[in-house]
PDB file of N, CA and C in Angstrom:
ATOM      1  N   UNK A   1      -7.997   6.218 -16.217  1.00  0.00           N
ATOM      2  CA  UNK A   1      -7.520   5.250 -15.242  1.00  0.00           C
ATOM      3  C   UNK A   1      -7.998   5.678 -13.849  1.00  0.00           C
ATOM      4  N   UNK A   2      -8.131   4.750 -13.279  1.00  0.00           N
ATOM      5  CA  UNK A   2      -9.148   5.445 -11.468  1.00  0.00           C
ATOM      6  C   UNK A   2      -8.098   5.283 -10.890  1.00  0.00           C
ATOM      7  N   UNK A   3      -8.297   6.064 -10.002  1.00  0.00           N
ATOM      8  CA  UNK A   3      -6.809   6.129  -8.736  1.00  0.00           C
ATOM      9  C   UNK A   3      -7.793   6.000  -7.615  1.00  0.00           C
ATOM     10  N   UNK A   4      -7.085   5.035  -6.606  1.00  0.00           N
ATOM     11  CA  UNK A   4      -7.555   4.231  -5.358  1.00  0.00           C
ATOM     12  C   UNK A   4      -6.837   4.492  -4.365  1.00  0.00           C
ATOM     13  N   UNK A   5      -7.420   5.177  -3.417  1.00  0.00           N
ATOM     14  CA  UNK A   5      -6.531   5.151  -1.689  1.00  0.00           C
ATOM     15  C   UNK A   5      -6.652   3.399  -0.877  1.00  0.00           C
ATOM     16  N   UNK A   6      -5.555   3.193  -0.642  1.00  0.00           N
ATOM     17  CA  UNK A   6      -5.615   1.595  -0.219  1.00  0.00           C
ATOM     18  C   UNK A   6      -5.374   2.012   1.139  1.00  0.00           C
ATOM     19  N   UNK A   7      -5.413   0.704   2.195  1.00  0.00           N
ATOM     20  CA  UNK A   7      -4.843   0.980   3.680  1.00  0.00           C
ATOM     21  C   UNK A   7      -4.015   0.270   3.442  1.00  0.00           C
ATOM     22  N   UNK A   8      -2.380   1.041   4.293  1.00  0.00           N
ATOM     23  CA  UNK A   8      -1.275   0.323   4.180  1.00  0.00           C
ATOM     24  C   UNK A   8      -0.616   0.461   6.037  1.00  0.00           C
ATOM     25  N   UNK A   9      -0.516  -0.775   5.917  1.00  0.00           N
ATOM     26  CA  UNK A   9       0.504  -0.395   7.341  1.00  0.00           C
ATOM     27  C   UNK A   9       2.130  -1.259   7.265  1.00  0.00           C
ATOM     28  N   UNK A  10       2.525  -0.392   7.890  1.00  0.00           N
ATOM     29  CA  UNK A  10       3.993  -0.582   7.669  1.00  0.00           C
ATOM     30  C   UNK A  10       4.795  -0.669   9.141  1.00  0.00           C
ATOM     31  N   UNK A  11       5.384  -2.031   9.283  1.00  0.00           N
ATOM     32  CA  UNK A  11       6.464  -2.212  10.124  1.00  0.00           C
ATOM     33  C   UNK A  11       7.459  -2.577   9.980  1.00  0.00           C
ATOM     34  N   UNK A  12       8.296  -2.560  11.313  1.00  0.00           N
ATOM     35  CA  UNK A  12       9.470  -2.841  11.489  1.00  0.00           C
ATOM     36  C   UNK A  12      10.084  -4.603  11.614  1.00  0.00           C
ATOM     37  N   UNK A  13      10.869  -4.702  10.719  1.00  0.00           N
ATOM     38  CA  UNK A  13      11.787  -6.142  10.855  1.00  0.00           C
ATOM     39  C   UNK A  13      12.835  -6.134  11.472  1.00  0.00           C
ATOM     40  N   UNK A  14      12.718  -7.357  12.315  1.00  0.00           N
ATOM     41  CA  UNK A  14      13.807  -7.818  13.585  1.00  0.00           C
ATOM     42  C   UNK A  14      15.069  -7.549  12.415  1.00  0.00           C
ATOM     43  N   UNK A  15      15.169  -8.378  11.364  1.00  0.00           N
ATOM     44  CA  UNK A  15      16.122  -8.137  11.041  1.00  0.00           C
ATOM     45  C   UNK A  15      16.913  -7.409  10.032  1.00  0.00           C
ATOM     46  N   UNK A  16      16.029  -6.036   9.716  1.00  0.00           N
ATOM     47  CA  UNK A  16      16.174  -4.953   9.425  1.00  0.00           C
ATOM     48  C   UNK A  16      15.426  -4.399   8.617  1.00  0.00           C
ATOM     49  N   UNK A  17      14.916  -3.359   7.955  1.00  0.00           N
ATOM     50  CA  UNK A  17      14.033  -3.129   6.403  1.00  0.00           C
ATOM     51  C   UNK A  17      12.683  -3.104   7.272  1.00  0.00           C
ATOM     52  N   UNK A  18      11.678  -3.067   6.653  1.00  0.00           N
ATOM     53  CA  UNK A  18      10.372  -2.392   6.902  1.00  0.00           C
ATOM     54  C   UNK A  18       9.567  -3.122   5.916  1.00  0.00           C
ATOM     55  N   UNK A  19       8.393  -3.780   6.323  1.00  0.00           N
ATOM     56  CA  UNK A  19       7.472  -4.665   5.453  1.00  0.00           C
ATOM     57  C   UNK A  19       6.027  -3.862   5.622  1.00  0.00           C
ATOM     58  N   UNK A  20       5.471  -3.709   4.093  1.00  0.00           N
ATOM     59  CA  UNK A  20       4.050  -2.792   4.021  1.00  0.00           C
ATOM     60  C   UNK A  20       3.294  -3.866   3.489  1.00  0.00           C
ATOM     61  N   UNK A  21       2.072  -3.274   4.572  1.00  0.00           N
ATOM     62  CA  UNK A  21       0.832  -4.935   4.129  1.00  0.00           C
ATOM     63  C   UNK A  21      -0.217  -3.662   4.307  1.00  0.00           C
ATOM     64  N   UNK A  22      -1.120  -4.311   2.573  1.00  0.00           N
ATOM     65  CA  UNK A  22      -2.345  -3.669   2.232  1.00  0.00           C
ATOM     66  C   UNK A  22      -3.251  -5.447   2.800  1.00  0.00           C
ATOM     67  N   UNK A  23      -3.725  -5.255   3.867  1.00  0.00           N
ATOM     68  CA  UNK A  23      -4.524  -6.106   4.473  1.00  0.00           C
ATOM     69  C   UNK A  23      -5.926  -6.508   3.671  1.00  0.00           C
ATOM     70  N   UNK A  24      -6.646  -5.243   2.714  1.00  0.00           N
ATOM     71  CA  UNK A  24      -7.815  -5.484   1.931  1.00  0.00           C
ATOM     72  C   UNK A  24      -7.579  -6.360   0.940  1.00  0.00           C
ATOM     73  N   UNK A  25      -6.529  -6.803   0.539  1.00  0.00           N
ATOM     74  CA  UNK A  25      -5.816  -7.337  -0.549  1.00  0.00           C
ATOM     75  C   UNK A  25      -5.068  -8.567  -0.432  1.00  0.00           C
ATOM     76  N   UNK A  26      -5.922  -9.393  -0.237  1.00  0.00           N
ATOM     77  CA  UNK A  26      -5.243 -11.036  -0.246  1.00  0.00           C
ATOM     78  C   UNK A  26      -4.037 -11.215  -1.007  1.00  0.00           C
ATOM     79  N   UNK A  27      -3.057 -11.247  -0.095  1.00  0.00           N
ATOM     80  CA  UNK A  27      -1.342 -11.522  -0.544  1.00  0.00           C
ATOM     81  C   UNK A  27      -0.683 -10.251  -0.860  1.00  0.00           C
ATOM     82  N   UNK A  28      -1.239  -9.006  -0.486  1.00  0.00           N
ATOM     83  CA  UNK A  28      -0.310  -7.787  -0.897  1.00  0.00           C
ATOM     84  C   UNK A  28       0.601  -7.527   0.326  1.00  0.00           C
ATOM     85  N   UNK A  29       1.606  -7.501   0.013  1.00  0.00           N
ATOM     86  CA  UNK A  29       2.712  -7.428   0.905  1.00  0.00           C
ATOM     87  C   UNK A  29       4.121  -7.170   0.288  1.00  0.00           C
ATOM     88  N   UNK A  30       4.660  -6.062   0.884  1.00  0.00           N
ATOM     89  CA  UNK A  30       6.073  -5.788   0.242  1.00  0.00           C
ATOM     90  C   UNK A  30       7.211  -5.656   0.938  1.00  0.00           C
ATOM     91  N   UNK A  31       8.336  -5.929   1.049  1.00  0.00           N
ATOM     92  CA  UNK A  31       9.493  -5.338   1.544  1.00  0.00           C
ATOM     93  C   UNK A  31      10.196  -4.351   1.266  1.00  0.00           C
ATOM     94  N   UNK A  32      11.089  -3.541   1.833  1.00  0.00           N
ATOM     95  CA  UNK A  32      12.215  -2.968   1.645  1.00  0.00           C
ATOM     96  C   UNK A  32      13.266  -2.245   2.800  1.00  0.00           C
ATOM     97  N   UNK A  33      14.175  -2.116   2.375  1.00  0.00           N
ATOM     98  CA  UNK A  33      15.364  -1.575   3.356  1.00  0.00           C
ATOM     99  C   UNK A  33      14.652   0.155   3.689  1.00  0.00           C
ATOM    100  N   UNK A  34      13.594   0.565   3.308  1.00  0.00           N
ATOM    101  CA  UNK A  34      13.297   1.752   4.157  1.00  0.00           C
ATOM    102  C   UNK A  34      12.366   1.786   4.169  1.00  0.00           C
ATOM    103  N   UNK A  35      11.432   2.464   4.907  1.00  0.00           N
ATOM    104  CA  UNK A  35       9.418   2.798   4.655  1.00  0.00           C
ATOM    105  C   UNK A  35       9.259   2.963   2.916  1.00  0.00           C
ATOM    106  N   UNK A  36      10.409   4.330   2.861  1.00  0.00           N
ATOM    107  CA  UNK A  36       9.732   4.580   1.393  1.00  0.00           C
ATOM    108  C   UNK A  36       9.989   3.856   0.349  1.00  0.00           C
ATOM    109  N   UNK A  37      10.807   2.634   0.567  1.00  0.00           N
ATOM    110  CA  UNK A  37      11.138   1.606  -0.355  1.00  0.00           C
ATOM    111  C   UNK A  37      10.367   0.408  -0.039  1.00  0.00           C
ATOM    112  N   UNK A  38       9.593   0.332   0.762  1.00  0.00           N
ATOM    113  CA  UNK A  38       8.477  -0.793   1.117  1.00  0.00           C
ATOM    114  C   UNK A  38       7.322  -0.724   0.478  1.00  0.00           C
ATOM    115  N   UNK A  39       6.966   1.354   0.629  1.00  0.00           N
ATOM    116  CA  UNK A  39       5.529   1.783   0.249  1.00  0.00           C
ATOM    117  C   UNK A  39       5.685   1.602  -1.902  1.00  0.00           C
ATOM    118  N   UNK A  40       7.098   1.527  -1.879  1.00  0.00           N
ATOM    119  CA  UNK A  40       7.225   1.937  -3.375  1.00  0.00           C
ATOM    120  C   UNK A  40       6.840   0.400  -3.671  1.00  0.00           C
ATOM    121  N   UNK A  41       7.517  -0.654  -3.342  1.00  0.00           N
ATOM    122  CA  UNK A  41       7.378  -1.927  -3.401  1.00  0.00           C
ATOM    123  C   UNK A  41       6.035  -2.372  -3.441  1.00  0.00           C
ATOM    124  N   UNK A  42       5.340  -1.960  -2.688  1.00  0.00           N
ATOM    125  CA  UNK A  42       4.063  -2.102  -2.471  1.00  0.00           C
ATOM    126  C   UNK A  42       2.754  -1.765  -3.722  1.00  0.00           C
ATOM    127  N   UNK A  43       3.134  -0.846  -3.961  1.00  0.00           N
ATOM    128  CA  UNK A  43       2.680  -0.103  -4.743  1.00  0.00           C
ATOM    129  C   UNK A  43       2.329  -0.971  -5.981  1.00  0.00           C
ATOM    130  N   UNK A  44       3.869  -1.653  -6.722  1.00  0.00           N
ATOM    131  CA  UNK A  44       4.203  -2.576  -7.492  1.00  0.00           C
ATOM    132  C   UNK A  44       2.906  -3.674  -7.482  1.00  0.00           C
ATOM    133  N   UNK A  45       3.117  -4.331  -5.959  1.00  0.00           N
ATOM    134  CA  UNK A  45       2.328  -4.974  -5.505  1.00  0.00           C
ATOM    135  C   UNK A  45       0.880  -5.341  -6.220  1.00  0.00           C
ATOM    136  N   UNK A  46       0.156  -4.144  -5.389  1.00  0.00           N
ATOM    137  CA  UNK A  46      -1.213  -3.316  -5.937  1.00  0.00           C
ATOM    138  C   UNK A  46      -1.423  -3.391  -7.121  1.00  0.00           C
ATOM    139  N   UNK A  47      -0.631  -2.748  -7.944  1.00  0.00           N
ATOM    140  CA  UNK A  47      -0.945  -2.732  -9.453  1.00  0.00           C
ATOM    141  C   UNK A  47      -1.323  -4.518 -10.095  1.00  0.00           C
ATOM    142  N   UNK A  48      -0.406  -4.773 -10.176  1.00  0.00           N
ATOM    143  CA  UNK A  48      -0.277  -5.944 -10.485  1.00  0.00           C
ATOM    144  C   UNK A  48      -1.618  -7.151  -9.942  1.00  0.00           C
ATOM    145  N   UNK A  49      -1.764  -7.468  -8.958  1.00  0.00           N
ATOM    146  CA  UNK A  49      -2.806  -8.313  -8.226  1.00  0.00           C
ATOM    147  C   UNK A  49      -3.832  -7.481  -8.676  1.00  0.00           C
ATOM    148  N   UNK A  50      -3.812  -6.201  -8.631  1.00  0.00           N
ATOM    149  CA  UNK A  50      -5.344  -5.676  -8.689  1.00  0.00           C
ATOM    150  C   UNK A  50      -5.598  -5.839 -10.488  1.00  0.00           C
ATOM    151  N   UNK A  51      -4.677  -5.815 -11.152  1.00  0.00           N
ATOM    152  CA  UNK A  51      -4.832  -6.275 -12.611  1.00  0.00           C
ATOM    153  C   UNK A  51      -5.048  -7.783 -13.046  1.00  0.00           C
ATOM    154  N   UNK A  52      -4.707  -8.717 -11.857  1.00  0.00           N
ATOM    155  CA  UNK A  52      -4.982 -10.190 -12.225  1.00  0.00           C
ATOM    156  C   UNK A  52      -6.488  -9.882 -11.803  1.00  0.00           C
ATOM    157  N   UNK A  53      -6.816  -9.289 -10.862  1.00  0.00           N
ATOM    158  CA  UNK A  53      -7.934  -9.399 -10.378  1.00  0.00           C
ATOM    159  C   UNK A  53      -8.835  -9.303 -11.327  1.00  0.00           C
ATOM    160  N   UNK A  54      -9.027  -8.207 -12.040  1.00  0.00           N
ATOM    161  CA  UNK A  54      -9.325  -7.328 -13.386  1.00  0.00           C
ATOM    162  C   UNK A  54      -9.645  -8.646 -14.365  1.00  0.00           C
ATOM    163  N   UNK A  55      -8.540  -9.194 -14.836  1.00  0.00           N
ATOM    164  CA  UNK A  55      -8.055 -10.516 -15.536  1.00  0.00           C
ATOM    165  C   UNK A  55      -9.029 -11.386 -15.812  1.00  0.00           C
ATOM    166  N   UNK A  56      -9.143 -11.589 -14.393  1.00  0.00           N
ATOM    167  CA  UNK A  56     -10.127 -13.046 -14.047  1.00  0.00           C
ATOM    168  C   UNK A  56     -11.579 -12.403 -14.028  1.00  0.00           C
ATOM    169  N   UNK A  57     -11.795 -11.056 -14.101  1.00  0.00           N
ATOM    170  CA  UNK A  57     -13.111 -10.951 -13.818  1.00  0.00           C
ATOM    171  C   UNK A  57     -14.067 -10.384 -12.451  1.00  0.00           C
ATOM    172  N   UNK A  58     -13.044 -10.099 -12.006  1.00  0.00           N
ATOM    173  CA  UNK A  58     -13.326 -10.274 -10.383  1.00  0.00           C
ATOM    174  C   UNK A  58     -13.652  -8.859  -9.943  1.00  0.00           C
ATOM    175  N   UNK A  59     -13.793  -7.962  -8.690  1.00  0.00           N
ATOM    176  CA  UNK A  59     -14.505  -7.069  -8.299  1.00  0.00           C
ATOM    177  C   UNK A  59     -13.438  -6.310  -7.732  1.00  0.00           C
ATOM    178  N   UNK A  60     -13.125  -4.820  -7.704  1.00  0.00           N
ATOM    179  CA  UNK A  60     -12.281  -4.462  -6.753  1.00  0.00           C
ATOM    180  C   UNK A  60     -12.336  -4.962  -5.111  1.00  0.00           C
ATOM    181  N   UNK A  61     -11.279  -5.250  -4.377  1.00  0.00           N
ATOM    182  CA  UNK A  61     -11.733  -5.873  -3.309  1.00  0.00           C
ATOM    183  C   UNK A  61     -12.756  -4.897  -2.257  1.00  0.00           C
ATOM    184  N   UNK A  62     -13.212  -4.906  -1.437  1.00  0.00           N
ATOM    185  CA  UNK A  62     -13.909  -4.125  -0.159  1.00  0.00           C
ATOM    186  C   UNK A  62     -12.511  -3.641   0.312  1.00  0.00           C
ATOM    187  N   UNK A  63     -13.077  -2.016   0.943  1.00  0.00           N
ATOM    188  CA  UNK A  63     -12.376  -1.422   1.715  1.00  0.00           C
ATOM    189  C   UNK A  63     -11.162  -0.861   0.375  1.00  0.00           C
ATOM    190  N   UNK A  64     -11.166  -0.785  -0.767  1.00  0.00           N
ATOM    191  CA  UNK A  64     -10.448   0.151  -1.398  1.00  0.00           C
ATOM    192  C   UNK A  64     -11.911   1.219  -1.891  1.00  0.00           C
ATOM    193  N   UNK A  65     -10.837   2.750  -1.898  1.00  0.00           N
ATOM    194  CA  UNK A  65     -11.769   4.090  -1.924  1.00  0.00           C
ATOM    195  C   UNK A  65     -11.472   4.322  -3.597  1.00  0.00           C
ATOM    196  N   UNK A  66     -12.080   5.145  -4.167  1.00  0.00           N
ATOM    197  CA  UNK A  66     -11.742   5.565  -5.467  1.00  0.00           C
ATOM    198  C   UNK A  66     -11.594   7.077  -5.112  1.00  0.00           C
ATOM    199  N   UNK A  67     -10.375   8.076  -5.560  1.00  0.00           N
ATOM    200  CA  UNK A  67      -9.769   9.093  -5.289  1.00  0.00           C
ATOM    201  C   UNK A  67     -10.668   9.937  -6.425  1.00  0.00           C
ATOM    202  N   UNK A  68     -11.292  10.716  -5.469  1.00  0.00           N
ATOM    203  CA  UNK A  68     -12.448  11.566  -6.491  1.00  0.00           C
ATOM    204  C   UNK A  68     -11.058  12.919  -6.884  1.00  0.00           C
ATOM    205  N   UNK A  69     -11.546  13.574  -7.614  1.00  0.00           N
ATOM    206  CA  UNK A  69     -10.436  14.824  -8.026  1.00  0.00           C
ATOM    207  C   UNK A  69     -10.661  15.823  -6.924  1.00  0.00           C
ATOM    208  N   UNK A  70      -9.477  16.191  -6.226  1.00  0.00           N
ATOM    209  CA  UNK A  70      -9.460  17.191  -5.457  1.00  0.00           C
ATOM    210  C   UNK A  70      -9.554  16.535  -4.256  1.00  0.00           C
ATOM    211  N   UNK A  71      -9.113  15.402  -4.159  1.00  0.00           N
ATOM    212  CA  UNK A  71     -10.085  14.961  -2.296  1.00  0.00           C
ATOM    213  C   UNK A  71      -8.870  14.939  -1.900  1.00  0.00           C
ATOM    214  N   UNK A  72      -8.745  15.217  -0.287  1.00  0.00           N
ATOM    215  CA  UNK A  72      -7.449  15.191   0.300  1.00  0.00           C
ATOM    216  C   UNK A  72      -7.247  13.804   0.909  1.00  0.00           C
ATOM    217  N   UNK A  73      -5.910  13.743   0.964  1.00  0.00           N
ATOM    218  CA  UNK A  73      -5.318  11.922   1.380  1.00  0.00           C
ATOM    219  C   UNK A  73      -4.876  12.128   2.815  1.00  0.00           C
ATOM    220  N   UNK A  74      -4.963  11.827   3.818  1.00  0.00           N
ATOM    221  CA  UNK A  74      -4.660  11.846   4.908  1.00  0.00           C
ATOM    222  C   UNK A  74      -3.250  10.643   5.254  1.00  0.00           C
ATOM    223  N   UNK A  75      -2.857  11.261   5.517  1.00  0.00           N
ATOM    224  CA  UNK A  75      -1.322  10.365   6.315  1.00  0.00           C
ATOM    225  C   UNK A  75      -0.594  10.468   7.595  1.00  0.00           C
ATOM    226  N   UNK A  76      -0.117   9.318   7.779  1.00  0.00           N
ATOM    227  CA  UNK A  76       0.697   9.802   9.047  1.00  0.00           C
ATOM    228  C   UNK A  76       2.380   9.569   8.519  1.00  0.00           C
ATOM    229  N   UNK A  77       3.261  10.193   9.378  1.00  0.00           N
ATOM    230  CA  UNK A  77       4.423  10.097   9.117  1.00  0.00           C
ATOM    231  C   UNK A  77       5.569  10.036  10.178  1.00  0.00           C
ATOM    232  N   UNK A  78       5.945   9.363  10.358  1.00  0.00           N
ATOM    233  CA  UNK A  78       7.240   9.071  11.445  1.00  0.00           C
ATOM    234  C   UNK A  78       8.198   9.633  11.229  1.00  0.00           C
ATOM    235  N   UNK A  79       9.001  10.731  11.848  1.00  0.00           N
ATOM    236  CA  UNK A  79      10.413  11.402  12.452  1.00  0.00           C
ATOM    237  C   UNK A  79      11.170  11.507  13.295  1.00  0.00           C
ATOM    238  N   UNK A  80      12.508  11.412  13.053  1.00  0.00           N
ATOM    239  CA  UNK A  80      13.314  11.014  14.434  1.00  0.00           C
ATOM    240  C   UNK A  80      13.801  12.388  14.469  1.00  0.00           C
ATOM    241  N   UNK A  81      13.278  12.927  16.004  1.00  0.00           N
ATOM    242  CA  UNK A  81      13.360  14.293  16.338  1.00  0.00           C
ATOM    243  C   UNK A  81      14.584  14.058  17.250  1.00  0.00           C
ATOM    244  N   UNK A  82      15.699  15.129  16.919  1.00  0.00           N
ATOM    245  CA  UNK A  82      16.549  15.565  18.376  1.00  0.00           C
ATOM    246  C   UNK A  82      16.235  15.215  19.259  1.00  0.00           C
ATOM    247  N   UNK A  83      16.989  14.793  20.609  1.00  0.00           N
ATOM    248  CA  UNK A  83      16.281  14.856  22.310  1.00  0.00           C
ATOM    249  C   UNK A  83      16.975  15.661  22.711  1.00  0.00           C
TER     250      UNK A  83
END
C-alpha cells in the first residue's frame, strides 16, 4: 500500500471546532471539535475520495508526494504557552 504526504491546512470556526482542507483534492474537507479531530476526520476523507478516484480510473491528483521509507515529514504545531 503507498503512503502519501498530502497538504493540509487547518482553521479556526467562528463557531467553534476547527475545519482541515486538503486543497489538492477536490472536495476534501473535514471537521471537528479539535485540530486532532479534524486532521483524523480528514484523513477519513482522503482515503475514501482517493479510492473513488482509483474506482473510476483516474490519476492521483497533482501536488500529493509518495512517502519513500525513511523520509522525514515536516510539521508545524500550535501551543498555548503560559504568559
Amino acid at each position: 500500500m503507498t503512503k502519501l504526504v498530502i497538504p493540509v491546512e487547518v482553521e479556526a470556526l467562528e463557531e467553534g471546532g476547527y475545519l482541515a482542507i486538503c486543497s489538492v483534492i477536490q472536495g476534501c474537507h473535514a471537521e471537528g471539535e479539535t485540530v486532532a479531530e479534524a486532521l483524523e476526520n480528514l484523513e477519513d476523507v482522503v482515503r475514501i475520495l482517493l479510492e473513488l478516484q482509483k474506482e473510476d480510473g483516474l490519476p492521483l491528483p497533482e501536488g500529493l508526494e509518495k512517502l519513500e521509507q525513511g523520509a522525514t515529514i515536516k510539521a508545524q504545531l500550535v501551543v498555548t504557552a503560559p504568559e
